[in-house]
PDB file of N, CA and C in Angstrom:
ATOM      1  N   UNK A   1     -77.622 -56.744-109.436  1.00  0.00           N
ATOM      2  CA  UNK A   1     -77.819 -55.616-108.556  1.00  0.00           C
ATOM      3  C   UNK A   1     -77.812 -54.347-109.388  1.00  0.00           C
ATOM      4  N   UNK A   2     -78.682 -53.573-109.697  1.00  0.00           N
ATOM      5  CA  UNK A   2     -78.976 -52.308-110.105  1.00  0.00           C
ATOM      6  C   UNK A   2     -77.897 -50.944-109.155  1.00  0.00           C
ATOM      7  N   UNK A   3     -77.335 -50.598-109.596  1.00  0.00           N
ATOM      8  CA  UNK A   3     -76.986 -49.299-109.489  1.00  0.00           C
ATOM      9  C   UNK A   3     -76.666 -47.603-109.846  1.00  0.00           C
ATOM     10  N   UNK A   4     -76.698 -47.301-108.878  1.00  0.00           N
ATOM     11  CA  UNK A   4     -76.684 -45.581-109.421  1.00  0.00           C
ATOM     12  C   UNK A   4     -76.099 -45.093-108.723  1.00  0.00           C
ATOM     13  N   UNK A   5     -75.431 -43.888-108.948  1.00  0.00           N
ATOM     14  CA  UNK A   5     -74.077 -42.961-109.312  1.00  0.00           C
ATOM     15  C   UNK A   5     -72.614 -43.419-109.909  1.00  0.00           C
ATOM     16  N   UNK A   6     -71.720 -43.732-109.060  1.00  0.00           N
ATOM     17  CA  UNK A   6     -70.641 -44.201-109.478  1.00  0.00           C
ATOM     18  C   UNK A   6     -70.267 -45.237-110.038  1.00  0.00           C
ATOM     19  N   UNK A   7     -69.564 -45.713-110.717  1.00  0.00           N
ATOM     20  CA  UNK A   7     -69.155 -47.459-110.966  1.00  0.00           C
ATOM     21  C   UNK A   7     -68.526 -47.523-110.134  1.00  0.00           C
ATOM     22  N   UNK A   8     -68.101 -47.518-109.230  1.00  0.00           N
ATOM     23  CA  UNK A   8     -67.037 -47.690-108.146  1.00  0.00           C
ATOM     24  C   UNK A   8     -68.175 -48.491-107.053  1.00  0.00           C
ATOM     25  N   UNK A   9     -69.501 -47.583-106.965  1.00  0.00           N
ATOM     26  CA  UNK A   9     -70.392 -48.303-105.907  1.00  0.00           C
ATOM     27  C   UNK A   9     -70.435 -49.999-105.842  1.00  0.00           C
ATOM     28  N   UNK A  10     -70.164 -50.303-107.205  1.00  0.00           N
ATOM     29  CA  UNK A  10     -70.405 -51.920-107.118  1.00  0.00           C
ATOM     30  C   UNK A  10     -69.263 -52.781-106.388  1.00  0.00           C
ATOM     31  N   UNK A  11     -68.109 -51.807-105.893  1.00  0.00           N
ATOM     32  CA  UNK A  11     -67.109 -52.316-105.401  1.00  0.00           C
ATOM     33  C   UNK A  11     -67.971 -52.915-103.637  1.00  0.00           C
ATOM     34  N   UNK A  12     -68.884 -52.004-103.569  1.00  0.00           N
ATOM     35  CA  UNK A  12     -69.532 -52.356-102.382  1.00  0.00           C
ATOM     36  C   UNK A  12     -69.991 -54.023-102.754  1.00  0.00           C
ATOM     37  N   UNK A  13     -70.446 -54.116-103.276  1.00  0.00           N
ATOM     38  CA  UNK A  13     -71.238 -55.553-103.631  1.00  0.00           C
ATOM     39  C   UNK A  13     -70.343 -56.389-103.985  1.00  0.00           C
ATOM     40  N   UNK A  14     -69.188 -56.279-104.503  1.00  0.00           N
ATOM     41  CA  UNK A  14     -68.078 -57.433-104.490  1.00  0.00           C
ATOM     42  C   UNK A  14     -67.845 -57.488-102.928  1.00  0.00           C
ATOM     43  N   UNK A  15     -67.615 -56.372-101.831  1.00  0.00           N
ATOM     44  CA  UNK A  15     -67.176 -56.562-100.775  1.00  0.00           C
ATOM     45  C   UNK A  15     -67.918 -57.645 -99.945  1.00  0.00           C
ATOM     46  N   UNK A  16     -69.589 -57.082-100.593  1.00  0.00           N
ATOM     47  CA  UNK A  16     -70.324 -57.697 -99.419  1.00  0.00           C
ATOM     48  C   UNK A  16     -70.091 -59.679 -99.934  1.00  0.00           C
ATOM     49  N   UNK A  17     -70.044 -59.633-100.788  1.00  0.00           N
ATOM     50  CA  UNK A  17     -69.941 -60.996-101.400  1.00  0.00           C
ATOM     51  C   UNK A  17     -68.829 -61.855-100.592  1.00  0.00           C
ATOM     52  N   UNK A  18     -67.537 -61.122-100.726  1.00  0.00           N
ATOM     53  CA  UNK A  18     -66.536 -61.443-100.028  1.00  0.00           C
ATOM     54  C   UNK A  18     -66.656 -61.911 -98.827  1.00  0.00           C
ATOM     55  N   UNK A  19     -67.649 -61.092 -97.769  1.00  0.00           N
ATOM     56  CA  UNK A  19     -67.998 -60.784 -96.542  1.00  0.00           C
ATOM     57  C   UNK A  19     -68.521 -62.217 -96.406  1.00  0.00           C
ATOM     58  N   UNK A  20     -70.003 -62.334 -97.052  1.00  0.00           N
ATOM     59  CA  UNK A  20     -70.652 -63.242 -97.076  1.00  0.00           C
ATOM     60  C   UNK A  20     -70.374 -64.754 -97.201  1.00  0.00           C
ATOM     61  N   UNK A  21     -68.839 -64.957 -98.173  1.00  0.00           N
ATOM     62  CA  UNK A  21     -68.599 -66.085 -98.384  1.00  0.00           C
ATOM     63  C   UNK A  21     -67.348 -66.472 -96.908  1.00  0.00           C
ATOM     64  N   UNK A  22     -67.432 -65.584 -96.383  1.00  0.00           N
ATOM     65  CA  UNK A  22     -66.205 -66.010 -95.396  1.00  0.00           C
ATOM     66  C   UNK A  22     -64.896 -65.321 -95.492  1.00  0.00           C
ATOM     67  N   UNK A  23     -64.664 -65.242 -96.687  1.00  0.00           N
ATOM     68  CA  UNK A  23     -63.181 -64.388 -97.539  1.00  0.00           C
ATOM     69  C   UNK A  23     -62.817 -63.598 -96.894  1.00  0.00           C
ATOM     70  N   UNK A  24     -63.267 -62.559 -96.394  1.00  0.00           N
ATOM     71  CA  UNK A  24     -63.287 -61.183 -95.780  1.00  0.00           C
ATOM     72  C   UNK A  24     -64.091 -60.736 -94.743  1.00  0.00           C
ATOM     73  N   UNK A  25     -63.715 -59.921 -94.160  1.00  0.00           N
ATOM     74  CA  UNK A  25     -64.644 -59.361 -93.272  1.00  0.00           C
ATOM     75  C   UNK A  25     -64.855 -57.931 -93.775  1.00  0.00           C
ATOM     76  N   UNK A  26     -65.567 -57.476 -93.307  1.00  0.00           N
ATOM     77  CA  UNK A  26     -66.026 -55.538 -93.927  1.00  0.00           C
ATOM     78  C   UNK A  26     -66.712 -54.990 -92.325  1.00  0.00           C
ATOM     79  N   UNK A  27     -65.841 -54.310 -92.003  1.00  0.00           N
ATOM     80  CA  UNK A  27     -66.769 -53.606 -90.867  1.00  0.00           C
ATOM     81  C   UNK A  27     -67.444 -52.818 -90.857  1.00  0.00           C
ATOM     82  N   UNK A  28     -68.027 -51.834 -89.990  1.00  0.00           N
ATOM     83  CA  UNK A  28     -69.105 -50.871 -90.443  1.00  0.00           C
ATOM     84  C   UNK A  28     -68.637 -49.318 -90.982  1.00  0.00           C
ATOM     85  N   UNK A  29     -67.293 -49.352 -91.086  1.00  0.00           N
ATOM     86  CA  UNK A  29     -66.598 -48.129 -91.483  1.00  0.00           C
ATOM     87  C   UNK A  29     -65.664 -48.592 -93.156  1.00  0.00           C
ATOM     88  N   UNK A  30     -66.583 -49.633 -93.684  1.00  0.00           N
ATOM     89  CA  UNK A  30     -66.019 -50.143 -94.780  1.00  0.00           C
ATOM     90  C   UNK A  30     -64.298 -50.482 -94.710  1.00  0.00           C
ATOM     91  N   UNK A  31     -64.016 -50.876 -93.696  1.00  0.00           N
ATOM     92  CA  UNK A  31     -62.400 -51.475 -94.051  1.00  0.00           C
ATOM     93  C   UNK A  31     -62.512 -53.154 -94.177  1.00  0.00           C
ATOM     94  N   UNK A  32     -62.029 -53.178 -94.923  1.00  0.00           N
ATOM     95  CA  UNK A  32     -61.724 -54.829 -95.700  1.00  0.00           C
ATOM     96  C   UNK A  32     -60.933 -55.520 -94.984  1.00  0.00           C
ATOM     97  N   UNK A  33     -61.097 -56.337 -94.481  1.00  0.00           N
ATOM     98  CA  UNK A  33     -59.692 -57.287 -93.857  1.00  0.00           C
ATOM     99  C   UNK A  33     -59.909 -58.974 -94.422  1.00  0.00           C
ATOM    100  N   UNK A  34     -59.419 -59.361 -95.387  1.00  0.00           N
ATOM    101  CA  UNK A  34     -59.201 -60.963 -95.593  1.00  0.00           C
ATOM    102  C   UNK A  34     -58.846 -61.522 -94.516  1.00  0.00           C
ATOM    103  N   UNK A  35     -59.609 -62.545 -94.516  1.00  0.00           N
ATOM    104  CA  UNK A  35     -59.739 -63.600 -93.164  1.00  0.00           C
ATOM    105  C   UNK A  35     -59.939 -64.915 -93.962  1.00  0.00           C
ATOM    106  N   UNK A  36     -59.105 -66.180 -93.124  1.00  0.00           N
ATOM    107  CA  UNK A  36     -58.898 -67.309 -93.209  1.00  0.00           C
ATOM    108  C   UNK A  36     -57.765 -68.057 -93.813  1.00  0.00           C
ATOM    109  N   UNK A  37     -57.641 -68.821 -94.667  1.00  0.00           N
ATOM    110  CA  UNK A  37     -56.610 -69.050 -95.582  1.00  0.00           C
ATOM    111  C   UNK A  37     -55.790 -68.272 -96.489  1.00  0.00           C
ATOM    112  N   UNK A  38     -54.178 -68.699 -95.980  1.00  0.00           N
ATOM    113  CA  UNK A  38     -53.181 -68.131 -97.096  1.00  0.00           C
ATOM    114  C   UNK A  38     -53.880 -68.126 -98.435  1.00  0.00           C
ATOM    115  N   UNK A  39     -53.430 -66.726 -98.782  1.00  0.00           N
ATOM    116  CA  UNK A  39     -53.348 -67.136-100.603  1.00  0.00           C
ATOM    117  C   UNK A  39     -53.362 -68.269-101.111  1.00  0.00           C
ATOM    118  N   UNK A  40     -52.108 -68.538-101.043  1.00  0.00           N
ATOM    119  CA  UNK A  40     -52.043 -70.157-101.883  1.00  0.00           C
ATOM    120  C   UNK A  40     -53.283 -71.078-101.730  1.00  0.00           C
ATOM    121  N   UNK A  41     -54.136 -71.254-100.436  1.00  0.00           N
ATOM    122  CA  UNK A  41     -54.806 -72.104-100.785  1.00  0.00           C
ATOM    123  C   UNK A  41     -56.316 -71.685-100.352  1.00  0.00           C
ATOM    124  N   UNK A  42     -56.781 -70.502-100.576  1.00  0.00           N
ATOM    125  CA  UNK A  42     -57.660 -69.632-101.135  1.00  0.00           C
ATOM    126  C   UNK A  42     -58.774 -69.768-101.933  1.00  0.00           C
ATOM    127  N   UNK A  43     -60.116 -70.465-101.631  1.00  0.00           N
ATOM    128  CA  UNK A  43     -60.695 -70.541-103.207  1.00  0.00           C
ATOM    129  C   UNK A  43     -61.192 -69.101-104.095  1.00  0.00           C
ATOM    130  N   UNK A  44     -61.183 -69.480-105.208  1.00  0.00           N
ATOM    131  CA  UNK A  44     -61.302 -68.096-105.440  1.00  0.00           C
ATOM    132  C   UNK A  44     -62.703 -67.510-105.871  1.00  0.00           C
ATOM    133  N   UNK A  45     -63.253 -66.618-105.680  1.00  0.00           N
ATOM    134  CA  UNK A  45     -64.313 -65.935-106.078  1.00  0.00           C
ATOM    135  C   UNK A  45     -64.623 -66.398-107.783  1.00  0.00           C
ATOM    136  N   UNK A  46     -65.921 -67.205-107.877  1.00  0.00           N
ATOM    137  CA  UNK A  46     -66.511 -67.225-108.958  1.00  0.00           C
ATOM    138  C   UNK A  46     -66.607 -65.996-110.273  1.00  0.00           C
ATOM    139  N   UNK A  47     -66.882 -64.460-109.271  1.00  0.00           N
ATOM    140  CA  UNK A  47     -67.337 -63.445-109.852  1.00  0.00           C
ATOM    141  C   UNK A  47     -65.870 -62.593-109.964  1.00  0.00           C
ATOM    142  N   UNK A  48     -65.770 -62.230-111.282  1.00  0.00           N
ATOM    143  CA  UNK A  48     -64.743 -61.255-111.655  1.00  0.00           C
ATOM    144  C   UNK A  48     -64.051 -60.030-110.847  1.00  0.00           C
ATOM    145  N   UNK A  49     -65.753 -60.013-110.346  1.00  0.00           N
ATOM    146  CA  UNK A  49     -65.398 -58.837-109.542  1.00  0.00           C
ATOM    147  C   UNK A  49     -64.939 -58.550-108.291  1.00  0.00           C
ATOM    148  N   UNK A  50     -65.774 -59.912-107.141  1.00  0.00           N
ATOM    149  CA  UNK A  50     -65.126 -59.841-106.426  1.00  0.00           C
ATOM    150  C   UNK A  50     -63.588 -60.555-106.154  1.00  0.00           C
ATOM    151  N   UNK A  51     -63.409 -61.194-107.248  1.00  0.00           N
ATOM    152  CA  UNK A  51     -61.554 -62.054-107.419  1.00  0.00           C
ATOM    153  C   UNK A  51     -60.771 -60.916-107.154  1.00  0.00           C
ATOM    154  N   UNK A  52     -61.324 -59.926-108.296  1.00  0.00           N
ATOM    155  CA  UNK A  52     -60.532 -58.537-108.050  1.00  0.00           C
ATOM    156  C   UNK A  52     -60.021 -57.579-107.116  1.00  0.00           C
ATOM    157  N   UNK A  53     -61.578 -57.705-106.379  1.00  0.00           N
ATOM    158  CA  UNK A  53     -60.975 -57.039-104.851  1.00  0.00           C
ATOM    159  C   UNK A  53     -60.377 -57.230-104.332  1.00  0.00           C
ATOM    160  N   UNK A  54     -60.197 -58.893-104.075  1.00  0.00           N
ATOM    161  CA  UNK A  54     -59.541 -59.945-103.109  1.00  0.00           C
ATOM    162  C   UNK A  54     -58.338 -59.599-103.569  1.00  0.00           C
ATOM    163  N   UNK A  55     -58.100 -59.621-104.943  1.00  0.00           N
ATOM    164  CA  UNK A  55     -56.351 -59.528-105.610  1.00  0.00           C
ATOM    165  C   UNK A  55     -56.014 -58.103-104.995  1.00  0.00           C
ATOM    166  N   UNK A  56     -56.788 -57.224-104.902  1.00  0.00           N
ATOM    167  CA  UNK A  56     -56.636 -55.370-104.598  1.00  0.00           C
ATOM    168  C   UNK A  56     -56.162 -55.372-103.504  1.00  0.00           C
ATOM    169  N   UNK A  57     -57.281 -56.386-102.026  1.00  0.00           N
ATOM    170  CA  UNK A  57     -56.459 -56.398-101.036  1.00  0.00           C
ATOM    171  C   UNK A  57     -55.494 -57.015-100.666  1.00  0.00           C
ATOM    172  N   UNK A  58     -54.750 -58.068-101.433  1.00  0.00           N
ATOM    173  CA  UNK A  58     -53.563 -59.172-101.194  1.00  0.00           C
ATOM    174  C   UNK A  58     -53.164 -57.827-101.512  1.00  0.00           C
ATOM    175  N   UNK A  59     -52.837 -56.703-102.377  1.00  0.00           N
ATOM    176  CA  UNK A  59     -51.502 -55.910-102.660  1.00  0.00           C
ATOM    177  C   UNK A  59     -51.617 -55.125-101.810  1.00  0.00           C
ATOM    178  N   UNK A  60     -52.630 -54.879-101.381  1.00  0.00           N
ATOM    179  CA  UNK A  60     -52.360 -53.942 -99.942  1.00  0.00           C
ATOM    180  C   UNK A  60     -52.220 -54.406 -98.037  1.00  0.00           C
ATOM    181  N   UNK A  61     -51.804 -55.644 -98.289  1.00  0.00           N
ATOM    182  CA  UNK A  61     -51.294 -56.494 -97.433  1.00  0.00           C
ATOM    183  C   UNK A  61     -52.607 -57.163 -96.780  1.00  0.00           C
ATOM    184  N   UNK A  62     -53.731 -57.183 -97.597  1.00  0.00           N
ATOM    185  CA  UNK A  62     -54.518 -57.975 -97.090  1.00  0.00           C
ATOM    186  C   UNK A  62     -55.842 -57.112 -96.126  1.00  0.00           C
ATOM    187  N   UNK A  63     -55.308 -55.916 -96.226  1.00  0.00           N
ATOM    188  CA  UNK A  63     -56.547 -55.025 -95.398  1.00  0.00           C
ATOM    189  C   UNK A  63     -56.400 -53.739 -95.735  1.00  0.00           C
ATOM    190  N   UNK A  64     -57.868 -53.082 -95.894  1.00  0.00           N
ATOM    191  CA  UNK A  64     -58.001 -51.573 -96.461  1.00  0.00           C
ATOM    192  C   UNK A  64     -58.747 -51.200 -96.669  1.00  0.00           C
ATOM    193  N   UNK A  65     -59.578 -49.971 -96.123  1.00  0.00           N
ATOM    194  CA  UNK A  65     -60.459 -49.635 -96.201  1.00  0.00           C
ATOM    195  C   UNK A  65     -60.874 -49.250 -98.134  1.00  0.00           C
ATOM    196  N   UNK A  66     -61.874 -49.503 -98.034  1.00  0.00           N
ATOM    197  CA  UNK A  66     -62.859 -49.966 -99.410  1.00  0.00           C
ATOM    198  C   UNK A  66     -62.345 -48.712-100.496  1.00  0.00           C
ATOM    199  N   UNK A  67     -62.597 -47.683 -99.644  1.00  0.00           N
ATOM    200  CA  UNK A  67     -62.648 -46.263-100.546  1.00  0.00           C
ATOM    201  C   UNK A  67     -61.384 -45.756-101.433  1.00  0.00           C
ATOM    202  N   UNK A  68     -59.987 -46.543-100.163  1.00  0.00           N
ATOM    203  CA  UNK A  68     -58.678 -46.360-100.568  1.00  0.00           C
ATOM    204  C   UNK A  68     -58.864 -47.752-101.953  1.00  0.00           C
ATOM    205  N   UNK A  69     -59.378 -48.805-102.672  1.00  0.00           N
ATOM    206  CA  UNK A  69     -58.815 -49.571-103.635  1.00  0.00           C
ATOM    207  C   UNK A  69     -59.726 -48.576-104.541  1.00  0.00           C
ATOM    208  N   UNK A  70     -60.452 -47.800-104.772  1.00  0.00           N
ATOM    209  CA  UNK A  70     -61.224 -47.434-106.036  1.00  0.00           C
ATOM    210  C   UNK A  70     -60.190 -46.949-107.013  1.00  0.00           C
ATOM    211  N   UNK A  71     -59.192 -46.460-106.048  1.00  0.00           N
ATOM    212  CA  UNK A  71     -58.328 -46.580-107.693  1.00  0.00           C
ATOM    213  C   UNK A  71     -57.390 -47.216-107.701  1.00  0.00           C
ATOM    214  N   UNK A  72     -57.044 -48.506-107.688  1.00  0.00           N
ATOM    215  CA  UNK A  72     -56.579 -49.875-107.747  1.00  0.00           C
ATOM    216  C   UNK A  72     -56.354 -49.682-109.360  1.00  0.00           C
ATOM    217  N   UNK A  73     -55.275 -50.139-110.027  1.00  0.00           N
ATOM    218  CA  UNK A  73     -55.639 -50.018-111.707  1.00  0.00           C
ATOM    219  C   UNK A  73     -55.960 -51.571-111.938  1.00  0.00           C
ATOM    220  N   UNK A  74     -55.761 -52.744-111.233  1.00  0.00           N
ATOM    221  CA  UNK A  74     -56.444 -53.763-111.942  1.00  0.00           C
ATOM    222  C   UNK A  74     -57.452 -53.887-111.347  1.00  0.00           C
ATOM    223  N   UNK A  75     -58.212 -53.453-110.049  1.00  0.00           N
ATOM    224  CA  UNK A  75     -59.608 -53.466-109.797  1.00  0.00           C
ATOM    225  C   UNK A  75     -60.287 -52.577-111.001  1.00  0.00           C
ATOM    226  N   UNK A  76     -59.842 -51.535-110.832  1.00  0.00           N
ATOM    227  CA  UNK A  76     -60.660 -50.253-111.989  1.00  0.00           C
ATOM    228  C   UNK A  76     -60.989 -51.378-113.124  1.00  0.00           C
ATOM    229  N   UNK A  77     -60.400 -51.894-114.328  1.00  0.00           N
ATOM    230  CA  UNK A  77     -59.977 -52.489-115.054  1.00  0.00           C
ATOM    231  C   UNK A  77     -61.238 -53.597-115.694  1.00  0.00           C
ATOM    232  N   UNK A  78     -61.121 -54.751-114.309  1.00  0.00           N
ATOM    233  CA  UNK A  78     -61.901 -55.282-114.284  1.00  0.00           C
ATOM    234  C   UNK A  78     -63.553 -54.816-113.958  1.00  0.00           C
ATOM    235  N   UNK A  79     -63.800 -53.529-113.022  1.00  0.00           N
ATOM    236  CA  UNK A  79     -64.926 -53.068-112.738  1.00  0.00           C
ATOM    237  C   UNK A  79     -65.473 -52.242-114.434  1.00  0.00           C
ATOM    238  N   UNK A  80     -64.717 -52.092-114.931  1.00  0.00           N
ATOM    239  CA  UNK A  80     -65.184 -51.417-116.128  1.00  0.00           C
ATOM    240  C   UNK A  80     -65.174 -52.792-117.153  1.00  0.00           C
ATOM    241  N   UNK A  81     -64.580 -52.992-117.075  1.00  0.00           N
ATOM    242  CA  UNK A  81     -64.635 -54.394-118.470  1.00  0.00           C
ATOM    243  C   UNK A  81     -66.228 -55.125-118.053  1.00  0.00           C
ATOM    244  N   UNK A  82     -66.384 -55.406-116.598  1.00  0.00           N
ATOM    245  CA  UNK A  82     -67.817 -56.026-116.207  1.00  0.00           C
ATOM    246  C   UNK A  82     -69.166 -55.117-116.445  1.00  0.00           C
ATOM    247  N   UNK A  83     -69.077 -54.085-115.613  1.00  0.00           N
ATOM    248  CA  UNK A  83     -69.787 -52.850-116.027  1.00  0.00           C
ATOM    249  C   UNK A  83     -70.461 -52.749-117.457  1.00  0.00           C
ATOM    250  N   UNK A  84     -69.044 -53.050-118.449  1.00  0.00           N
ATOM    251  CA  UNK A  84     -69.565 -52.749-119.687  1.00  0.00           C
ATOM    252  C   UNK A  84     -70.185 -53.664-120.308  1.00  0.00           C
ATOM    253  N   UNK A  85     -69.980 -55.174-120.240  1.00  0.00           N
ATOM    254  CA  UNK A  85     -70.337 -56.243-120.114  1.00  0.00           C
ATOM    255  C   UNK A  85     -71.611 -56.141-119.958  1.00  0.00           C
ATOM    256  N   UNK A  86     -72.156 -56.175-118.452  1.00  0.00           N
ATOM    257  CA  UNK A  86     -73.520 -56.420-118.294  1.00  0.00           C
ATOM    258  C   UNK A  86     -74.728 -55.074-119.041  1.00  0.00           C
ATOM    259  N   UNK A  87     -74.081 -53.900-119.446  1.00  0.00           N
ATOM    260  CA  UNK A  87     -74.503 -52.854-119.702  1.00  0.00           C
ATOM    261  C   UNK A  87     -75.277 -53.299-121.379  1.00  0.00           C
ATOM    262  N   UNK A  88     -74.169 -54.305-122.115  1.00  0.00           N
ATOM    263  CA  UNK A  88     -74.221 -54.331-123.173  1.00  0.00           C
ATOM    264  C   UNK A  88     -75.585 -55.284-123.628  1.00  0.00           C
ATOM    265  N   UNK A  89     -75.291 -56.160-122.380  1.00  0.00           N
ATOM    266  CA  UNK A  89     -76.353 -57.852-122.301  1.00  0.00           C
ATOM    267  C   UNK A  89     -77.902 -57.051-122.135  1.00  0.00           C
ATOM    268  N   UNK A  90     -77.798 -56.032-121.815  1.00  0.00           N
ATOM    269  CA  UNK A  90     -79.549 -55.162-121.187  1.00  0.00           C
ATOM    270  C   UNK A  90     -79.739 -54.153-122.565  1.00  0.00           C
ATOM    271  N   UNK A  91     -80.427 -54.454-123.558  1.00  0.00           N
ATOM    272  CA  UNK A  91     -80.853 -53.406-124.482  1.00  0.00           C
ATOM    273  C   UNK A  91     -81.560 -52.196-123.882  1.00  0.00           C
ATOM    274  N   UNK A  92     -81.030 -51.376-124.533  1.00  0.00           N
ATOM    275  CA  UNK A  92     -81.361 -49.784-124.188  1.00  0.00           C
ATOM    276  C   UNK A  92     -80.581 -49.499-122.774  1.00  0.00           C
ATOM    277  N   UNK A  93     -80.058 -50.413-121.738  1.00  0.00           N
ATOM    278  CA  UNK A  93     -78.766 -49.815-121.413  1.00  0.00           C
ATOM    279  C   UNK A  93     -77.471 -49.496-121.396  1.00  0.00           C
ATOM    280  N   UNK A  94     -76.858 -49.535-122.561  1.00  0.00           N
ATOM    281  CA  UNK A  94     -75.623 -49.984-122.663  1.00  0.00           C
ATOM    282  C   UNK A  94     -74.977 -48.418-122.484  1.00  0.00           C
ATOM    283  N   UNK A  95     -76.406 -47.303-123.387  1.00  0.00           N
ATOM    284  CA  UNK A  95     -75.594 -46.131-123.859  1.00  0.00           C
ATOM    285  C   UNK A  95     -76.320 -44.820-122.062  1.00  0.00           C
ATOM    286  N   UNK A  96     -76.912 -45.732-120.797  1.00  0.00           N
ATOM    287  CA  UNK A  96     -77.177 -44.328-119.901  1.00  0.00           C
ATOM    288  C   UNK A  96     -75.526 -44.960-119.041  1.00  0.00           C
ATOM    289  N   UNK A  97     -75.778 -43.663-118.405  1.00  0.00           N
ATOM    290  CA  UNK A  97     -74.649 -43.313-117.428  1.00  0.00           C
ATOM    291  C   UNK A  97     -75.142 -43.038-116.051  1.00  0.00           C
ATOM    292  N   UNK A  98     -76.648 -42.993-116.248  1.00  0.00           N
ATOM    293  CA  UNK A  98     -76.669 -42.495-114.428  1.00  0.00           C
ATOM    294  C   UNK A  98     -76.840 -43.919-113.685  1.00  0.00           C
ATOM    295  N   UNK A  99     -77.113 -44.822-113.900  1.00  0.00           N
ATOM    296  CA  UNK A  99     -77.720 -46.075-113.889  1.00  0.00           C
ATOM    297  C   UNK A  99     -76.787 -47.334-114.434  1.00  0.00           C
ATOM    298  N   UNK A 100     -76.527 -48.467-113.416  1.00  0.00           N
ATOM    299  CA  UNK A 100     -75.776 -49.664-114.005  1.00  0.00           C
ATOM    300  C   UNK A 100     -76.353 -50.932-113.679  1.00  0.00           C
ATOM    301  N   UNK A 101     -76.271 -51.796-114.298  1.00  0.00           N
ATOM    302  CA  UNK A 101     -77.038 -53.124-113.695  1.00  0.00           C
ATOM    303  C   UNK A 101     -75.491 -54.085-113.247  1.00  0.00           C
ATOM    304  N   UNK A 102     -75.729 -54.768-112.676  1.00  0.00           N
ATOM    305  CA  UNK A 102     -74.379 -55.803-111.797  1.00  0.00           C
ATOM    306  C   UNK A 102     -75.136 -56.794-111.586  1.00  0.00           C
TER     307      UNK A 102
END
């Protein structure tokens, strides 16, 4: 997924992932609510990124609107370690800033 302005935007696309697999729900005012299975027996997100969220909202008891985890320090963490990651794998993008690939 291509993006532009923030790195934070891709937090949208872990959500929707979440959404999509069942994990979570996302309503239309972006609040997060995990749905279905306890933690413990939880599968977990393939993608780094969205594991992360999922871990962002277990610490915030499992529900929260999207905007409140952007500064999460192990979401941040992981959104930049990936970020930089895929930035690096795309020659000639590693060094723009307005623009990210996911």
């Amino acid at each position: 997924m291509a993006t532009a302005g923030r790195p934070e935007d891709v937090d949208e696309a872990a959500a929707a992932a979440l959404n999509t697999s069942g994990t979570a729900h996302v309503d239309r005012d972006g609040f997060v609510t995990v749905t279905g299975a306890p933690i413990e027996d939880r599968p977990r997100p393939e993608h780094s990124l969205p594991a992360a969220l999922l871990d962002a909202l277990d610490r915030y008891g499992g529900s929260a609107p999207l905007r409140r985890l952007v500064d999460d320090p192990d979401l941040s963490r992981v959104r930049t370690a990936c970020l930089r990651g895929r930035d690096a794998e795309v020659p000639g993008r590693s060094s723009r800033r307005k623009d990210r690939l996911e």
